[in-house]
Protein backbone atom coordinates (compact mmCIF):
# COMPACT_ATOMS: atom_id res chain seq x y z
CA UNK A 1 -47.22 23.19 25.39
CA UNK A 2 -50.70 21.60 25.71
CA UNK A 3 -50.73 20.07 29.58
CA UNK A 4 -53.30 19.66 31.88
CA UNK A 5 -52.20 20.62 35.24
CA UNK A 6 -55.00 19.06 37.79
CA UNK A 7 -55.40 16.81 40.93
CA UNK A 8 -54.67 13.06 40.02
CA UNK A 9 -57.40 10.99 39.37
CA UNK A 10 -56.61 7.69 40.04
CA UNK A 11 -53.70 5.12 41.45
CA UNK A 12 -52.93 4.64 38.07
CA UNK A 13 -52.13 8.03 37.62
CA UNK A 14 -50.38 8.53 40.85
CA UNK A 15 -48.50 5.69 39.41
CA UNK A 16 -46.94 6.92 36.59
CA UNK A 17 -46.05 10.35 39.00
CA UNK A 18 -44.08 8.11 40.62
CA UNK A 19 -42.55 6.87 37.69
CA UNK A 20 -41.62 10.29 36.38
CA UNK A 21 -40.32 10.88 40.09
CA UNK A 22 -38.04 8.28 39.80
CA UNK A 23 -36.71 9.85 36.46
CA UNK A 24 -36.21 12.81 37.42
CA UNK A 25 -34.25 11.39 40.72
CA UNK A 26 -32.02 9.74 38.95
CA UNK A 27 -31.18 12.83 36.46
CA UNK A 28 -31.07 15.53 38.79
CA UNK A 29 -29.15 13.58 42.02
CA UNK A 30 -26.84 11.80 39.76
CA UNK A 31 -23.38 14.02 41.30
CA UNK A 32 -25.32 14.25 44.74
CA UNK A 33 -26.55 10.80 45.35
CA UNK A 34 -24.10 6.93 45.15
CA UNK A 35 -25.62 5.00 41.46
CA UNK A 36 -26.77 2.17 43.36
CA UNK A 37 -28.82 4.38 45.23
CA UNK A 38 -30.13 5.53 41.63
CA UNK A 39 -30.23 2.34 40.13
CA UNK A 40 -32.78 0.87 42.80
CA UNK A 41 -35.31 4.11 42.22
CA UNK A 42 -37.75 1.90 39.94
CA UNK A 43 -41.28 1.60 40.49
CA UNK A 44 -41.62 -2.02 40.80
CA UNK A 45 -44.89 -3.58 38.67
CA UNK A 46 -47.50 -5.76 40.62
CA UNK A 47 -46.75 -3.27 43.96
CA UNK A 48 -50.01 -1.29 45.05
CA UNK A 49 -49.77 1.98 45.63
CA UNK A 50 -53.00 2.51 46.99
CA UNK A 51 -52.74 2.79 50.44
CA UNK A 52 -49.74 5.76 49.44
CA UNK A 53 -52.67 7.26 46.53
CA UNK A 54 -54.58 7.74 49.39
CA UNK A 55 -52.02 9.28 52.00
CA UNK A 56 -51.05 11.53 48.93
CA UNK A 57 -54.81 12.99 48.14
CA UNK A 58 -56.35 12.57 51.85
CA UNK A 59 -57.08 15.99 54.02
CA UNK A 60 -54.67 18.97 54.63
CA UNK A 61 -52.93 17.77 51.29
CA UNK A 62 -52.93 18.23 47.61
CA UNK A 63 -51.14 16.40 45.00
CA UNK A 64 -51.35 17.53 41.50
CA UNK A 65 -50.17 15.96 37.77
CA UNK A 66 -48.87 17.75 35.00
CA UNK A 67 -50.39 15.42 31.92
CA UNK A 68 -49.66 16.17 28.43
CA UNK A 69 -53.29 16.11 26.70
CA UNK A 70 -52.08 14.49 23.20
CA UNK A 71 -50.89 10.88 24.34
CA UNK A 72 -52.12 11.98 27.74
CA UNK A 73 -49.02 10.78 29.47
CA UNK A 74 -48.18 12.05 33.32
CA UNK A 75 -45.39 14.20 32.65
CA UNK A 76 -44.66 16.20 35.84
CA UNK A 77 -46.49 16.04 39.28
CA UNK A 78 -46.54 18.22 42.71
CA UNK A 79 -47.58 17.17 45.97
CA UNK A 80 -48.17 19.71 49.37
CA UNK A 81 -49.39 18.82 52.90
CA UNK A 82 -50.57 21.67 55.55
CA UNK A 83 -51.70 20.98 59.10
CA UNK A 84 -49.98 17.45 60.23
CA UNK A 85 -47.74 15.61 58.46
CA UNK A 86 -45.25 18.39 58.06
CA UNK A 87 -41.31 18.40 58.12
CA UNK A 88 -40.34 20.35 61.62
CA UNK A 89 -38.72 23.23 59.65
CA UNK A 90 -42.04 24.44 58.67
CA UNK A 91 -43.70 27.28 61.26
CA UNK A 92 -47.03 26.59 62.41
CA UNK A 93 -49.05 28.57 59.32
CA UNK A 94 -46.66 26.66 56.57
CA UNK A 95 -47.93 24.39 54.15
CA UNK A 96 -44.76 21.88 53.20
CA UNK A 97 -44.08 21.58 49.29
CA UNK A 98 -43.25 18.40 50.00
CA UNK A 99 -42.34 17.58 45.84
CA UNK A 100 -42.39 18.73 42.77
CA UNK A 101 -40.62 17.13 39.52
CA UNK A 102 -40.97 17.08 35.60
CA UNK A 103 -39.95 14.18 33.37
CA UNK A 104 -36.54 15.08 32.12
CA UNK A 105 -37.42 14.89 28.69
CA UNK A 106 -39.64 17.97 29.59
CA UNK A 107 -37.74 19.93 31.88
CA UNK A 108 -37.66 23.75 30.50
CA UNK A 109 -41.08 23.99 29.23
CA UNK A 110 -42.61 25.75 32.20
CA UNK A 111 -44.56 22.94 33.35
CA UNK A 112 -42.44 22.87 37.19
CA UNK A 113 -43.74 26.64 37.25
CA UNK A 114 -47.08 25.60 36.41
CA UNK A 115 -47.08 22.98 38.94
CA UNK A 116 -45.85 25.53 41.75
CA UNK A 117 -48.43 28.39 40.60
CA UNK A 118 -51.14 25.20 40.58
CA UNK A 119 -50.11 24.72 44.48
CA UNK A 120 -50.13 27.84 45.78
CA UNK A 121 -53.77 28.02 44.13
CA UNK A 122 -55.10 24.84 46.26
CA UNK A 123 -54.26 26.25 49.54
CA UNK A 124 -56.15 26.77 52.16
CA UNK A 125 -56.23 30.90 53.14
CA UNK A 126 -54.98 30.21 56.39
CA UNK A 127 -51.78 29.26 55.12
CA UNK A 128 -49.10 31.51 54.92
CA UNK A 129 -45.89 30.38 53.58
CA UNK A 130 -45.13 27.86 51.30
CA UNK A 131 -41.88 25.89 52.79
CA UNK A 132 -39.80 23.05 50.90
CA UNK A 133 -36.14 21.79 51.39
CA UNK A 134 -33.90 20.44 48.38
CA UNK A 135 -30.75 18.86 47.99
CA UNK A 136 -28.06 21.64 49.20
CA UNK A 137 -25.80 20.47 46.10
CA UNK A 138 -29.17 20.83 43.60
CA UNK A 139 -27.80 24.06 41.96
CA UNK A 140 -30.60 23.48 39.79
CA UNK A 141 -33.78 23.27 42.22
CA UNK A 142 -32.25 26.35 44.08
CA UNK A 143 -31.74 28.23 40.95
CA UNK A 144 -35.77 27.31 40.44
CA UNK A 145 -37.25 28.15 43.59
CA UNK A 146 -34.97 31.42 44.01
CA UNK A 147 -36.53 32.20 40.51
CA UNK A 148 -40.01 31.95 41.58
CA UNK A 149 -39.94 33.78 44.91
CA UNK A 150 -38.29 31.96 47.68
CA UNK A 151 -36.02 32.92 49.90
CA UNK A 152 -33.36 30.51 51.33
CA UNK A 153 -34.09 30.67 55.32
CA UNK A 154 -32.14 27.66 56.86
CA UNK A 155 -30.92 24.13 56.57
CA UNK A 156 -31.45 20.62 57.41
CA UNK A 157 -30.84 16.93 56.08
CA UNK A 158 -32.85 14.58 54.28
CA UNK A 159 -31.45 10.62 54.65
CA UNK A 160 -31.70 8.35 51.92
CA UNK A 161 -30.69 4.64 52.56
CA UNK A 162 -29.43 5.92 56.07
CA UNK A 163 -27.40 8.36 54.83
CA UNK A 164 -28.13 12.17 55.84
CA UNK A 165 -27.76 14.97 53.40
CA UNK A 166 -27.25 18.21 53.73
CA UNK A 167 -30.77 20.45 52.69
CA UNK A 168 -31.20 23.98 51.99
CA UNK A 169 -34.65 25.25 53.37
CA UNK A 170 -36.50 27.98 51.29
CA UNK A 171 -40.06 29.97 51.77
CA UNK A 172 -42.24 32.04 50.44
CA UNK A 173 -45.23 33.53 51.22
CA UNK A 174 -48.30 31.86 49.91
């Protein structure tokens, strides 16, 4: 495996993380989430994503690419936010994984555990868990984060075009 994990470097690059987000949305909610749902997850050319480039990389967060050095294509990212910003489940010393996904295609080559190991590396000392929610139905996620240390403490819901879904909340120290 020769990738790079490191902070993103440009809206380009935070563009084709949200490409590879998309991907992986539509393979890994395709039993969880309706296929029109999954059919609109595109990243649309001509948009600017700017404005969300900076939101993404700004202070109290970090959001790191997984790129694959040969054809140097964004393969996987992860993105965390401490201090404001966070989801209420997270405690007041939490930093929120607030994503992490790997192109499909790539999916089994260590690169999500890289990404996770590359997060808990950028936070601040002051932090001391490391909280996320997935999809309640994503045997898979759960199966990963139980894997590398988390421990399920609660649930919530996530909506996606108005809909709520049940969540299963997990933490670990950081």
């Amino acid at each position: 495996m020769d990738v790079e994990v490191r902070p993103v470097a440009s809206p380009a690059e935070f563009r084709a993380a949200m490409t590879v987000n998309r991907a992986a949305w539509r393979d890994a909610y395709a039993d969880i989430l309706p296929d029109d749902t999954l059919a609109e997850m595109t990243v649309p050319d001509g948009v600017d994503l700017q404005e969300r480039y900076d939101r993404s990389t700004g202070e109290g967060r970090t959001f790191l690419v997984a790129v694959d050095r040969r054809p140097g294509a964004v393969v996987g990212f992860a993105g965390a936010v401490w201090g404001d910003g966070r989801k209420p489940f997270c405690e007041r010393d939490d930093a929120e994984l607030r994503a992490i996904y790997v192109d499909p295609e790539r999916q089994g080559e260590g690169i999500g555990a890289d990404l996770l190991a590359a997060v808990g590396d950028r936070l601040p000392g002051a932090v001391g868990r490391l909280a996320l929610e997935t999809f309640r139905e994503n045997d898979a996620a759960c199966g990963f984060y139980e894997a590398h240390g988390f421990e399920r403490i609660g649930e919530s819901t996530f909506a996606v075009d108005g809909e709520a879904y049940p969540t299963a909340v997990y933490a670990r120290p950081a």
